[in-house]
N, C-alpha and C. Protein backbone atom coordinates (compact mmCIF):
# COMPACT_ATOMS: atom_id res chain seq x y z
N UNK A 1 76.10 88.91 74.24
CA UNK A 1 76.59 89.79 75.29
C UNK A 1 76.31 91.25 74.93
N UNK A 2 76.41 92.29 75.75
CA UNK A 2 76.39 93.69 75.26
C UNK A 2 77.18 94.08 75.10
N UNK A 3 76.83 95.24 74.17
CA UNK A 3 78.35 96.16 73.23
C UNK A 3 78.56 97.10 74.33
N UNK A 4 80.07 97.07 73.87
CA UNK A 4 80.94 97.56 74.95
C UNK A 4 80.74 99.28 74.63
N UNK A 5 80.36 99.75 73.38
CA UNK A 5 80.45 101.42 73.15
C UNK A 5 79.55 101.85 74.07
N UNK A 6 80.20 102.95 74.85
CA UNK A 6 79.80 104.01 76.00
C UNK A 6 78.48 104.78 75.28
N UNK A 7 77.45 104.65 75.89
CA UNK A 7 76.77 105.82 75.57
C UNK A 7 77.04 107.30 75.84
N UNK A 8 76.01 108.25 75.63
CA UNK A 8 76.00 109.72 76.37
C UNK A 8 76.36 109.76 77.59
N UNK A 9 75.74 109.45 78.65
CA UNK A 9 75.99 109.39 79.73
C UNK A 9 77.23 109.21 80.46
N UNK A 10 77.33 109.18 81.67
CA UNK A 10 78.57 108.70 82.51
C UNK A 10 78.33 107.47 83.49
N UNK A 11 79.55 106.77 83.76
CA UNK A 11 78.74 105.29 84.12
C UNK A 11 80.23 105.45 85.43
N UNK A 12 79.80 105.49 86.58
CA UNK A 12 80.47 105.22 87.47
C UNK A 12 80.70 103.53 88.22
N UNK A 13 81.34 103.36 88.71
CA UNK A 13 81.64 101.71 89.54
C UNK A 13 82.29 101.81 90.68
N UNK A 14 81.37 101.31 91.70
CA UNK A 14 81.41 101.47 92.92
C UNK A 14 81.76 99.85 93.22
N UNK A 15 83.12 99.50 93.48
CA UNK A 15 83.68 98.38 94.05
C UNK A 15 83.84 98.16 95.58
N UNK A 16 83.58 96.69 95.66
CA UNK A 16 84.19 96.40 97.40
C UNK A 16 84.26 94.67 97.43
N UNK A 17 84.60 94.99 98.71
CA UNK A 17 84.35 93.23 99.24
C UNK A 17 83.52 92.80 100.01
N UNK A 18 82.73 93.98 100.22
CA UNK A 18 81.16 93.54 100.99
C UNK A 18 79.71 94.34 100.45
N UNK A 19 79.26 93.13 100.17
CA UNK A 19 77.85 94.03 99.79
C UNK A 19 77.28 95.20 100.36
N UNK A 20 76.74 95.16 102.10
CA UNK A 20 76.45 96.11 102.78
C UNK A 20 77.37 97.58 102.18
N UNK A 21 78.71 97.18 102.20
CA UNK A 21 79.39 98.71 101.92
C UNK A 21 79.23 99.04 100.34
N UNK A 22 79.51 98.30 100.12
CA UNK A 22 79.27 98.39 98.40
C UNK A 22 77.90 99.63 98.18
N UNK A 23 76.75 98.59 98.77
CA UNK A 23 75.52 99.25 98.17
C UNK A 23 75.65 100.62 98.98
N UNK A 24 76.09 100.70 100.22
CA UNK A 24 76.17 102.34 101.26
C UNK A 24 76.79 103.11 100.36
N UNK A 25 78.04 102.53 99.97
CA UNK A 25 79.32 103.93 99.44
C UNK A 25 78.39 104.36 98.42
N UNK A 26 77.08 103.90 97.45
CA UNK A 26 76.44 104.25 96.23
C UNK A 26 75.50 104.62 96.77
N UNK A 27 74.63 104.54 97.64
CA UNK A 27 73.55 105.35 98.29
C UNK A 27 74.33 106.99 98.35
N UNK A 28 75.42 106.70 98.68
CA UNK A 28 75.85 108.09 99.53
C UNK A 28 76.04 108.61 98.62
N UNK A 29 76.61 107.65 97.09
CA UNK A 29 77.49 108.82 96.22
C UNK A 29 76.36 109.33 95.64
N UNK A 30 75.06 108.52 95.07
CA UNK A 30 73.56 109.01 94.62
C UNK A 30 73.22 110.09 95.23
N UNK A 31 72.99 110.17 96.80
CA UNK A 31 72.42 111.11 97.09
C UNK A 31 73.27 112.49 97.54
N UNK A 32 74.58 112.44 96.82
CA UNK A 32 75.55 113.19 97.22
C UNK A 32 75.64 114.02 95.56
N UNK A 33 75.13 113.25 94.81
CA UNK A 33 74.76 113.98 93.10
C UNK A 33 73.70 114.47 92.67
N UNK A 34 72.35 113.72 93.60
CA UNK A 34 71.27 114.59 93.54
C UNK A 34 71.10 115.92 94.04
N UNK A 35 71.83 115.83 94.96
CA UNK A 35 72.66 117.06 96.31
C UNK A 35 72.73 118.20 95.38
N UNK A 36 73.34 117.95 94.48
CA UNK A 36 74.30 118.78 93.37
C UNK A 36 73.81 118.65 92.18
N UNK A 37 72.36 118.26 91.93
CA UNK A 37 71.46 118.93 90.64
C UNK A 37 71.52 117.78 89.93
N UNK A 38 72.27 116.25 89.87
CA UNK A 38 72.34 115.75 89.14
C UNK A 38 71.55 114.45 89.21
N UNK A 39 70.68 114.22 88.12
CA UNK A 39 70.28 113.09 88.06
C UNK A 39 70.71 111.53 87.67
N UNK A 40 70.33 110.62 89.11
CA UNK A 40 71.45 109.07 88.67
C UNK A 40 70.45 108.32 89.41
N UNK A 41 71.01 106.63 88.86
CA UNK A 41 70.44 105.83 89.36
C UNK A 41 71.74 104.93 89.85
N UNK A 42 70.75 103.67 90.55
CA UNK A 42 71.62 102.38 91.04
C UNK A 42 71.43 101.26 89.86
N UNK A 43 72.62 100.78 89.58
CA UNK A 43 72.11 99.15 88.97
C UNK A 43 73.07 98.37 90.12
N UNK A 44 72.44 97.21 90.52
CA UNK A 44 72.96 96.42 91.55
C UNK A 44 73.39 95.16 91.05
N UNK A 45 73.60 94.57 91.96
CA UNK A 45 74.10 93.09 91.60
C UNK A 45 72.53 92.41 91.65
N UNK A 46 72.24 91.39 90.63
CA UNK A 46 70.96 90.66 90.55
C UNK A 46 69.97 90.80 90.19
N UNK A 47 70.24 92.14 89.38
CA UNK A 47 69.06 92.37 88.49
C UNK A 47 68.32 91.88 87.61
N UNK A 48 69.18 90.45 87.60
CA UNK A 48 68.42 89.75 86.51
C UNK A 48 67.43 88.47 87.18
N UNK A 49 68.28 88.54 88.53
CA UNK A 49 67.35 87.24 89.29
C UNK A 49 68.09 86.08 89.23
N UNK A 50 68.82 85.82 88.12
CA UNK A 50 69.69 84.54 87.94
C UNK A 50 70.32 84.06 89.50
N UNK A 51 70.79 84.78 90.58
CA UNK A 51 70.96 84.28 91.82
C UNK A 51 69.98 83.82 92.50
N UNK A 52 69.27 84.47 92.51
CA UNK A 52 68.28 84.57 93.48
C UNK A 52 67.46 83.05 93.05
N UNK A 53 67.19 82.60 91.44
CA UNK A 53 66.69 81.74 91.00
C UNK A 53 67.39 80.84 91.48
N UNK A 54 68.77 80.36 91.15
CA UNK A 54 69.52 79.25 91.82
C UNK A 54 69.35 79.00 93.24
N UNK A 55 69.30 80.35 94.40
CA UNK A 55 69.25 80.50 95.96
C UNK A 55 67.78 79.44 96.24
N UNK A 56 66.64 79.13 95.08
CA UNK A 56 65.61 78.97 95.83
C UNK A 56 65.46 77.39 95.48
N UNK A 57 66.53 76.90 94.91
CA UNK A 57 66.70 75.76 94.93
C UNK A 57 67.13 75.03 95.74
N UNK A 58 67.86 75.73 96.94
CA UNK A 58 68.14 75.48 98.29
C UNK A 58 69.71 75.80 98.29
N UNK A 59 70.44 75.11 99.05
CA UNK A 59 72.23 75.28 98.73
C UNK A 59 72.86 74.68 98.33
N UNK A 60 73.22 74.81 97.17
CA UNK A 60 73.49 74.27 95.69
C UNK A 60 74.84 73.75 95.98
N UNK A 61 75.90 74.20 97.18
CA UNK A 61 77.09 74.64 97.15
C UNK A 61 78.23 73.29 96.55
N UNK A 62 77.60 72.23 96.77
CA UNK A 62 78.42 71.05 96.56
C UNK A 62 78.62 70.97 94.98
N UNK A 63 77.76 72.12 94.21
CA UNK A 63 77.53 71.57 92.93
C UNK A 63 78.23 73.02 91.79
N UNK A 64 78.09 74.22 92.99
CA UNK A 64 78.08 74.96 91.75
C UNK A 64 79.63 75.47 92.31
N UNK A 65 80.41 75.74 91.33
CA UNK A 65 81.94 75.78 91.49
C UNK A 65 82.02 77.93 91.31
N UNK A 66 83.56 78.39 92.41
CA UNK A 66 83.52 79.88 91.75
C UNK A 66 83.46 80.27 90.09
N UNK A 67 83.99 79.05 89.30
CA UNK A 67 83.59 79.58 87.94
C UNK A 67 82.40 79.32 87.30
N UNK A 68 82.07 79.43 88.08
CA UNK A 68 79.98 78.77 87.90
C UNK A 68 79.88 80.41 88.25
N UNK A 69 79.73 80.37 89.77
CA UNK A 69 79.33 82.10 89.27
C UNK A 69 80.19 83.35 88.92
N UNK A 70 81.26 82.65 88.35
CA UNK A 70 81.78 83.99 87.86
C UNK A 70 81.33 84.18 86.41
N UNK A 71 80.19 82.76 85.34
CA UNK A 71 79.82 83.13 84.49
C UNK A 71 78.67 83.54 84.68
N UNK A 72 78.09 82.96 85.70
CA UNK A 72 76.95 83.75 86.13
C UNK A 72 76.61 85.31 86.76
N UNK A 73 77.67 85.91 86.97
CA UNK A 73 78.01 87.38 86.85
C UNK A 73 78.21 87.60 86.13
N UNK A 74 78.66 87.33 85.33
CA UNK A 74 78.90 87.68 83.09
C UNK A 74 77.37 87.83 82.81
N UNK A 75 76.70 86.81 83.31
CA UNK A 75 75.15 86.69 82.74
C UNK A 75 74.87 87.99 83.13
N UNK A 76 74.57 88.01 84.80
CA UNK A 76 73.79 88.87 85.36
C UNK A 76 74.42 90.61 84.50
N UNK A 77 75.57 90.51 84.58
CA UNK A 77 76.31 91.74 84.29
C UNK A 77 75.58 92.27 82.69
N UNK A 78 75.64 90.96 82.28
CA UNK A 78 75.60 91.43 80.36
C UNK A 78 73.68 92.19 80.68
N UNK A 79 72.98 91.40 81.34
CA UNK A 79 71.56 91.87 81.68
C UNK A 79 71.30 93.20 82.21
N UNK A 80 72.07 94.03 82.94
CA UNK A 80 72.27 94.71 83.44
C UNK A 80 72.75 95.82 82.85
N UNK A 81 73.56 95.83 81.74
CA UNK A 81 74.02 96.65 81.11
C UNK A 81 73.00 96.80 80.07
N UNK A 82 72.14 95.98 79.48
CA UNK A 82 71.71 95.85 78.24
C UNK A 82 70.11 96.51 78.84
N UNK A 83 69.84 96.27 79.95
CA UNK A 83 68.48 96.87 80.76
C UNK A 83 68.31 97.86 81.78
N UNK A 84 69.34 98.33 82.14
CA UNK A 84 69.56 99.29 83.04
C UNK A 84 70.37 100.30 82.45
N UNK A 85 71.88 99.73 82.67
CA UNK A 85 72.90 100.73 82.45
C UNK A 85 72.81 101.47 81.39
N UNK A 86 72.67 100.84 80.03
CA UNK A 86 72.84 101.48 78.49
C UNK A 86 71.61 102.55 78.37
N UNK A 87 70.30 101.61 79.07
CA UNK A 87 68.99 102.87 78.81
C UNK A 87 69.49 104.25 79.69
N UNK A 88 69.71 103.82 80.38
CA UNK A 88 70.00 105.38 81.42
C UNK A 88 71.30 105.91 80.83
N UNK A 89 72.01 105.64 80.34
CA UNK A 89 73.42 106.54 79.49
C UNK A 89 73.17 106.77 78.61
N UNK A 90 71.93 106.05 77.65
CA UNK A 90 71.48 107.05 76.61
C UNK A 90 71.02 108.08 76.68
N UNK A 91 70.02 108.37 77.65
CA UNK A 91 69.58 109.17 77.54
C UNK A 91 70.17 110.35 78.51
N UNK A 92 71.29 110.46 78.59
CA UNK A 92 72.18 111.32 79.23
C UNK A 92 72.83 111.20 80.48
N UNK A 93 72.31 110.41 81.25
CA UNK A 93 72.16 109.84 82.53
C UNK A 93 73.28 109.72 83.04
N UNK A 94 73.39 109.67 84.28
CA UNK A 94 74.57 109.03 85.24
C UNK A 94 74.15 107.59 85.96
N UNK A 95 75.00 106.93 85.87
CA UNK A 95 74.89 105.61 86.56
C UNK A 95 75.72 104.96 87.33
N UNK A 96 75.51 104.39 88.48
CA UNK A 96 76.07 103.96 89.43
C UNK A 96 76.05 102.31 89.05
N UNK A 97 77.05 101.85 88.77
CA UNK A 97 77.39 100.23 88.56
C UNK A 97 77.45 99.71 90.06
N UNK A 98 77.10 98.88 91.09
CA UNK A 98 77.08 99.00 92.18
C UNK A 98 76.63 97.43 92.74
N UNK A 99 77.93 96.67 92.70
CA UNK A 99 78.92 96.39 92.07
C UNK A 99 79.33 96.28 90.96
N UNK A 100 80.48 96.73 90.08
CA UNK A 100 80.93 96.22 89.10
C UNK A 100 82.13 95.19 88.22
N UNK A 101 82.78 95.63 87.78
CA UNK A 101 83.68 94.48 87.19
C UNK A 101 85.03 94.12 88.36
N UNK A 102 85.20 95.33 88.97
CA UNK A 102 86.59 94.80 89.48
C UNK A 102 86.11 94.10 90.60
N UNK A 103 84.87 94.15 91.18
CA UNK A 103 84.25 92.95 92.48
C UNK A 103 84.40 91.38 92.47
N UNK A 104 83.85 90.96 91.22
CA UNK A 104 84.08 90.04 90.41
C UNK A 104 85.36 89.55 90.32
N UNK A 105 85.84 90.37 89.49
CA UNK A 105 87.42 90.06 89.75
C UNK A 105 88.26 89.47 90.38
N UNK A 106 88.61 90.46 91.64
CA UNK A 106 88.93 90.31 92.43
C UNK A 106 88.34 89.10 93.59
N UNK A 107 86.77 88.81 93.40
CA UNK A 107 86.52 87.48 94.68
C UNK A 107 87.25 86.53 93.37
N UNK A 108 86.86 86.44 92.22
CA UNK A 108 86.74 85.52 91.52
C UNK A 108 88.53 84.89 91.99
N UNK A 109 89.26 85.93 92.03
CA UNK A 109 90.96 85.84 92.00
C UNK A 109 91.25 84.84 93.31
N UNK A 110 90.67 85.69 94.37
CA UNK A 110 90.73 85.28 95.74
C UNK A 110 90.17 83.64 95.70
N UNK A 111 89.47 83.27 94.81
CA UNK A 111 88.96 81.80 94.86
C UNK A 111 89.79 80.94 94.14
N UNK A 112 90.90 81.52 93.85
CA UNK A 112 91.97 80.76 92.51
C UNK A 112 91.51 80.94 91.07
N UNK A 113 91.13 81.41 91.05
CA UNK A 113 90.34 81.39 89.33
C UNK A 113 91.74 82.44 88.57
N UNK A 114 92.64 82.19 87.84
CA UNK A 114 93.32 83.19 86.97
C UNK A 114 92.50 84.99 86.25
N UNK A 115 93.46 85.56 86.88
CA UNK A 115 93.35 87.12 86.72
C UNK A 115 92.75 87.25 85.31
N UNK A 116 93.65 86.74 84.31
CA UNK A 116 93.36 87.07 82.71
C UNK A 116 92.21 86.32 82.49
N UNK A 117 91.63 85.06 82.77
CA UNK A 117 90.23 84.28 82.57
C UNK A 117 89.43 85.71 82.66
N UNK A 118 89.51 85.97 84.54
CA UNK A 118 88.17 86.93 84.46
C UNK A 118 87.83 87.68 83.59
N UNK A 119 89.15 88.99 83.50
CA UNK A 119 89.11 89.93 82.54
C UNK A 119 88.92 89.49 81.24
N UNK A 120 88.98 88.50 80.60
CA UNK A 120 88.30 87.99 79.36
C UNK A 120 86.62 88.10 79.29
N UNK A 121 86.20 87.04 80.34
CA UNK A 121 85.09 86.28 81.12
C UNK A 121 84.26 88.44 80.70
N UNK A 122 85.11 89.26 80.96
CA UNK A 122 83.94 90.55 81.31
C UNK A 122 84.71 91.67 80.82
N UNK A 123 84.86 91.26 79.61
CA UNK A 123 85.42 92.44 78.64
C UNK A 123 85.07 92.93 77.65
N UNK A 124 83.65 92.70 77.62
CA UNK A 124 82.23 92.89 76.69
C UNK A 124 81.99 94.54 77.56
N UNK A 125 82.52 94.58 78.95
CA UNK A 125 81.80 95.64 79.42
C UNK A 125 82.53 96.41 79.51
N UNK A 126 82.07 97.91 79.21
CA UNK A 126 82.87 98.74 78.94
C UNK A 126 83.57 99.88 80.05
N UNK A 127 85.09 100.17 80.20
CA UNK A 127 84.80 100.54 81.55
C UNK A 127 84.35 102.27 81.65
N UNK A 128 84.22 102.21 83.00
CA UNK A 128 83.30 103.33 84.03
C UNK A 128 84.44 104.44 83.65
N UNK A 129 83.80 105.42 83.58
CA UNK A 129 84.04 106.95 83.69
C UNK A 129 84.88 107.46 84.97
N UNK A 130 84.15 107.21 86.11
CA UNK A 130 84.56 107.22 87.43
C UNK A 130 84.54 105.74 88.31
N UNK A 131 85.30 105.62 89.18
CA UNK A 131 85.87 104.24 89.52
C UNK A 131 86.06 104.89 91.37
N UNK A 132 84.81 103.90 92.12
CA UNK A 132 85.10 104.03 93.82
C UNK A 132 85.21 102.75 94.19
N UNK A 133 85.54 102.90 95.35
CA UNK A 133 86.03 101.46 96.23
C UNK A 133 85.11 101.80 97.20
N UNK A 134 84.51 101.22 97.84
CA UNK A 134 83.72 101.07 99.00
C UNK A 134 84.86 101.34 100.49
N UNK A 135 84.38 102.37 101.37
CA UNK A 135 84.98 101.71 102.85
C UNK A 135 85.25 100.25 103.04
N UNK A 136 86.13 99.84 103.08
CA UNK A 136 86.15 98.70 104.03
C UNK A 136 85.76 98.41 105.65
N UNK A 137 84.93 97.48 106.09
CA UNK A 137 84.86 97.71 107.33
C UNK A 137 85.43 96.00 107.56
N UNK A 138 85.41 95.79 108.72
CA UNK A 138 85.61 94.22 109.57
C UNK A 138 86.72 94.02 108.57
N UNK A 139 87.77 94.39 108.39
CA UNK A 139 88.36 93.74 107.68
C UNK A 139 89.46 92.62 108.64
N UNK A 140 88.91 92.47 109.33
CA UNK A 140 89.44 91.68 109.96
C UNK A 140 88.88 90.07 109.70
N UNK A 141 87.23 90.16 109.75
CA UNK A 141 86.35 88.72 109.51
C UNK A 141 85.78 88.73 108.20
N UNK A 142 85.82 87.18 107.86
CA UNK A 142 85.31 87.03 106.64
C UNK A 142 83.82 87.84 106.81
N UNK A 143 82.97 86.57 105.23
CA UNK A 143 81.63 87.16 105.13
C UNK A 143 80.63 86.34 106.02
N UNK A 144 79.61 87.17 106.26
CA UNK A 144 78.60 86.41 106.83
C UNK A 144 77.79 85.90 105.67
N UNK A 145 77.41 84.58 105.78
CA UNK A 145 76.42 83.93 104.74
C UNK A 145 75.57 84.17 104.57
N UNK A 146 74.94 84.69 103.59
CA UNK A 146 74.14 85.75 103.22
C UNK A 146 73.72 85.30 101.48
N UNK A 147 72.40 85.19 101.25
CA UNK A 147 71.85 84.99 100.25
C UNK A 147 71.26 86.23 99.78
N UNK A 148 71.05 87.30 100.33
CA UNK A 148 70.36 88.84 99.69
C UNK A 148 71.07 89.59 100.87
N UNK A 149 72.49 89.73 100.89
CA UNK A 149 73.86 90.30 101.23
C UNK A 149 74.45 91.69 99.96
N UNK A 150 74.78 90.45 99.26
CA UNK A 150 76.26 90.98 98.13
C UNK A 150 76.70 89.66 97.52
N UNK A 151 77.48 89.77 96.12
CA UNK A 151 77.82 88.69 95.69
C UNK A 151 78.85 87.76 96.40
N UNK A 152 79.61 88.18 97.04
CA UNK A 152 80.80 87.14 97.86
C UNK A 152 80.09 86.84 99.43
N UNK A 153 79.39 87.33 99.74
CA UNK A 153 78.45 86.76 100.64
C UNK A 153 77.13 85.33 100.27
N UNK A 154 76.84 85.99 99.05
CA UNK A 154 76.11 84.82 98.21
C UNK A 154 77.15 83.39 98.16
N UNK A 155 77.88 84.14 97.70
CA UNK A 155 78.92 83.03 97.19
C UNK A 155 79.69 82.05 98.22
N UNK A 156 78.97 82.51 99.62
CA UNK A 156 79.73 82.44 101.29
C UNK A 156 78.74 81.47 101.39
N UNK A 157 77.67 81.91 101.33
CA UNK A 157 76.17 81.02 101.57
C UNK A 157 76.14 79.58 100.89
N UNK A 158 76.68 79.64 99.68
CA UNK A 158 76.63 78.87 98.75
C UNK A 158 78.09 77.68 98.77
N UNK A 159 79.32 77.92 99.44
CA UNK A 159 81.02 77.23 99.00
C UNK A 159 81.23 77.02 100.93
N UNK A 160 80.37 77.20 101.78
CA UNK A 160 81.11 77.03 103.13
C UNK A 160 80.32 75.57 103.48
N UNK A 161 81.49 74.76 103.72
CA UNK A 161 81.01 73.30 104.17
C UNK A 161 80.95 72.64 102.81
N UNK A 162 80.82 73.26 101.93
CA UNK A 162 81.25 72.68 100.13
C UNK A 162 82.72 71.77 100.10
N UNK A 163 82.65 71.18 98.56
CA UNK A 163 83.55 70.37 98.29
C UNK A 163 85.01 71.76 97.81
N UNK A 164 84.53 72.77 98.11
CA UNK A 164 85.49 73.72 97.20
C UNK A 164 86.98 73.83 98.22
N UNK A 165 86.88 73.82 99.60
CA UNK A 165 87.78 74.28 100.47
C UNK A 165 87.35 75.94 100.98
N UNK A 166 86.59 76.09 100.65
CA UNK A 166 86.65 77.32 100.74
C UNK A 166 86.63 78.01 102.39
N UNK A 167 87.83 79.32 102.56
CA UNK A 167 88.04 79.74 103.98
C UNK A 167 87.70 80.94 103.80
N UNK A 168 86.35 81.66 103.80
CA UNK A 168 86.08 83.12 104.12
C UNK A 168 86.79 84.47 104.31
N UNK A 169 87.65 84.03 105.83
CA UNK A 169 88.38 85.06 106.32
C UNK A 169 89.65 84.94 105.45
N UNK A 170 90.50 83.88 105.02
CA UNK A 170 91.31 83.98 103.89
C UNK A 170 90.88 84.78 102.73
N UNK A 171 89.95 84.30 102.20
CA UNK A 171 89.17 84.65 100.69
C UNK A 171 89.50 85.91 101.06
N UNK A 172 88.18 86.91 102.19
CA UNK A 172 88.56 88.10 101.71
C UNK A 172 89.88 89.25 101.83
N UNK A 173 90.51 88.42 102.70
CA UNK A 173 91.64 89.16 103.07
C UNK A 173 92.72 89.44 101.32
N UNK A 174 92.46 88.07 100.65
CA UNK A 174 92.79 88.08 98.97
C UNK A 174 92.23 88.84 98.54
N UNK A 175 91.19 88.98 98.56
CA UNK A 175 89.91 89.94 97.78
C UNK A 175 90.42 91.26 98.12
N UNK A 176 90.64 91.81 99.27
CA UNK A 176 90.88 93.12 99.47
C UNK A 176 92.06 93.62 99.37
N UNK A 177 93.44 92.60 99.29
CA UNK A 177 94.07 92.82 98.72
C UNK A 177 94.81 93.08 96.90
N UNK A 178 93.42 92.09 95.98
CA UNK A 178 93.13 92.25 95.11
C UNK A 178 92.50 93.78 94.71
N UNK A 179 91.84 94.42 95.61
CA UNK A 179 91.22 95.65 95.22
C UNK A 179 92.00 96.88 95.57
N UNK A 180 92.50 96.40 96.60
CA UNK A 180 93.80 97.60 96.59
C UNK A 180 94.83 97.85 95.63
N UNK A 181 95.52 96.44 95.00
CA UNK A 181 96.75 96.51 94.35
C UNK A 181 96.02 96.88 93.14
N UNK A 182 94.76 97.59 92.46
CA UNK A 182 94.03 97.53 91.04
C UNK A 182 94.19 98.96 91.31
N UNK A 183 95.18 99.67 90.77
CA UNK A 183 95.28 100.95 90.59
C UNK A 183 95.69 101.52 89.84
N UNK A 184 94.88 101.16 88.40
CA UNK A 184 95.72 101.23 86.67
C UNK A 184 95.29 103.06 86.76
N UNK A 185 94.55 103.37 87.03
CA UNK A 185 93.62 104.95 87.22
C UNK A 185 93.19 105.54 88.66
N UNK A 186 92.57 106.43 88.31
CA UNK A 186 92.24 106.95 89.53
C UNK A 186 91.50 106.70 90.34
N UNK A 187 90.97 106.12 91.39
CA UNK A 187 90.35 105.01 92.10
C UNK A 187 89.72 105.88 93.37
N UNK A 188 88.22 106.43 93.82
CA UNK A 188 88.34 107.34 94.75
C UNK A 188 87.67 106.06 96.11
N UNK A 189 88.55 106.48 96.57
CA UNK A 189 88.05 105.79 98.44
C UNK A 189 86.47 106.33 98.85
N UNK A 190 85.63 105.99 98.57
CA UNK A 190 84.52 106.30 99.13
C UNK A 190 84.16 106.71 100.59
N UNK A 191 85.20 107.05 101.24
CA UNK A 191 85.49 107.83 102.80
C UNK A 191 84.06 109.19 102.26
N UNK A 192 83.82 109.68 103.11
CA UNK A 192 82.92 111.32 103.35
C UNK A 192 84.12 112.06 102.31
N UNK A 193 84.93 112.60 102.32
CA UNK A 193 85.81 112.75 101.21
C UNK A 193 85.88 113.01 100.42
N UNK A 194 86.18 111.30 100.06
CA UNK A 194 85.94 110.48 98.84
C UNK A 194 85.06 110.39 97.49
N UNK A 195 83.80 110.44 98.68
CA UNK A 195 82.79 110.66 97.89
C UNK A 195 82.70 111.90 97.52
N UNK A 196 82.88 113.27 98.30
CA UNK A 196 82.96 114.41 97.90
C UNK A 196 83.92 114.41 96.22
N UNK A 197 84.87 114.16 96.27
CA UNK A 197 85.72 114.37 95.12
C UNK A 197 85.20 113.33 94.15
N UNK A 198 84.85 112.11 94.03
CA UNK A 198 83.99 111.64 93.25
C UNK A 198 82.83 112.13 92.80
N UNK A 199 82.36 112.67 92.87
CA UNK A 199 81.37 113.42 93.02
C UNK A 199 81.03 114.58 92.02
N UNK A 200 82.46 115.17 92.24
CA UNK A 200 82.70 116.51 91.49
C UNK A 200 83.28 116.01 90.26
N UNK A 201 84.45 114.87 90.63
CA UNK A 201 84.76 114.26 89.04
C UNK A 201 83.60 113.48 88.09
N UNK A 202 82.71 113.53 88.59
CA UNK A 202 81.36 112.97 87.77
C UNK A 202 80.92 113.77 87.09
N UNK A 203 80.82 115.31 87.64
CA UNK A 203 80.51 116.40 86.73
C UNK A 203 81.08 117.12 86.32
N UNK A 204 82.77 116.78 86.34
CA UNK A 204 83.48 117.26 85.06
C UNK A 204 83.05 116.55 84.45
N UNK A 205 83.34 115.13 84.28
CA UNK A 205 83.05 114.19 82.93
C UNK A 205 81.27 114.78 82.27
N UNK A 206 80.74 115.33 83.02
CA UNK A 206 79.54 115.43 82.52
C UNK A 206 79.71 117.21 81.44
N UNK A 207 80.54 117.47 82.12
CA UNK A 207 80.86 119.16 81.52
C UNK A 207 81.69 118.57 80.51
N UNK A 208 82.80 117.92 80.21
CA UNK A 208 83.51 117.44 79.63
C UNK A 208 82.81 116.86 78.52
């Protein structure tokens, strides 16, 4: 797995319960830091391919259980840090985690999987500097099934009509209640805002 010590850099995490917003609230916050002189990148969910490899096997769903991919986000995650994240914080960098640990989490929770498993399951990774939540939108309807979505959309594609039980519009209504009640620190709402003040707390930590 990868070592958890922080490099130089600053490593932000942009959380949600939908991919689409997930990856927006980090477009915006990227181009809301380049805005402001600073250089960053995205690391996304699947950088390693490990989904995408299973997706082309067709729909696995009868077979692969939520703690199937919640180690398979450990995988993808540990890849990600060790090839993306760490090179770009060495070398001074800012980085956008996009999704990160508390996404995971939180679907993983919403699927029954125990709180303390996860946080074990992804405590190799070290946490973020700055910490956003994505807008929520539709929070009214689950996910749409979606294989190159977001991970709980993957995971929609993969557990609906499965042996798991699995109910979408339940799941995420857990999920987003999981991401709300996670407020050990300072947590910025990725609203126009949001991102503004995230933004600026990126480059204290960078002055800092």
């Amino acid at each position: 797995m990868a070592e958890k010590h922080l490099p130089a850099g600053r490593l932000v995490a942009v959380d949600g319960s939908r991919g689409k917003d997930v990856s927006a609230a980090a477009d915006a916050l990227a181009a809301d830091l380049r805005r402001r002189g600073v250089d960053c990148v995205i690391s996304r969910w699947d950088a390693s391919g490990l989904f995408g490899e299973l997706a082309q096997g067709g729909r696995p769903g009868q077979h692969v259980s939520p703690r199937t991919l919640s180690l398979m986000y450990a995988a993808d995650l540990a890849f990600r840090l060790r090839w993306e994240i760490n090179a770009a914080l060495n070398t001074g960098g800012v980085v956008i985690a996009a999704p990160y640990l508390e996404t995971a989490i939180a679907f993983g929770a919403a699927c029954g999987l125990p709180d303390t498993w996860l946080r074990e399951l992804l405590r190799f990774a070290p946490a973020p500097h700055v910490r956003g939540l994505a807008r929520e939108r539709k929070i009214e309807r689950g996910w749409k099934a979606r294989l190159d979505r977001g991970y709980p959309e993957y995971a929609t594609a993969l557990f609906e009509g499965g042996a798991h039980g699995f109910r979408g519009r339940r799941a995420r209504k857990a999920m987003i209640a999981a991401l709300d009640a996670d407020q050990g620190k300072k947590v910025f709402e990725l609203t126009a805002k949001g991102i503004d003040e995230a933004a600026k707390a990126v480059i204290v930590r960078l002055r800092g």
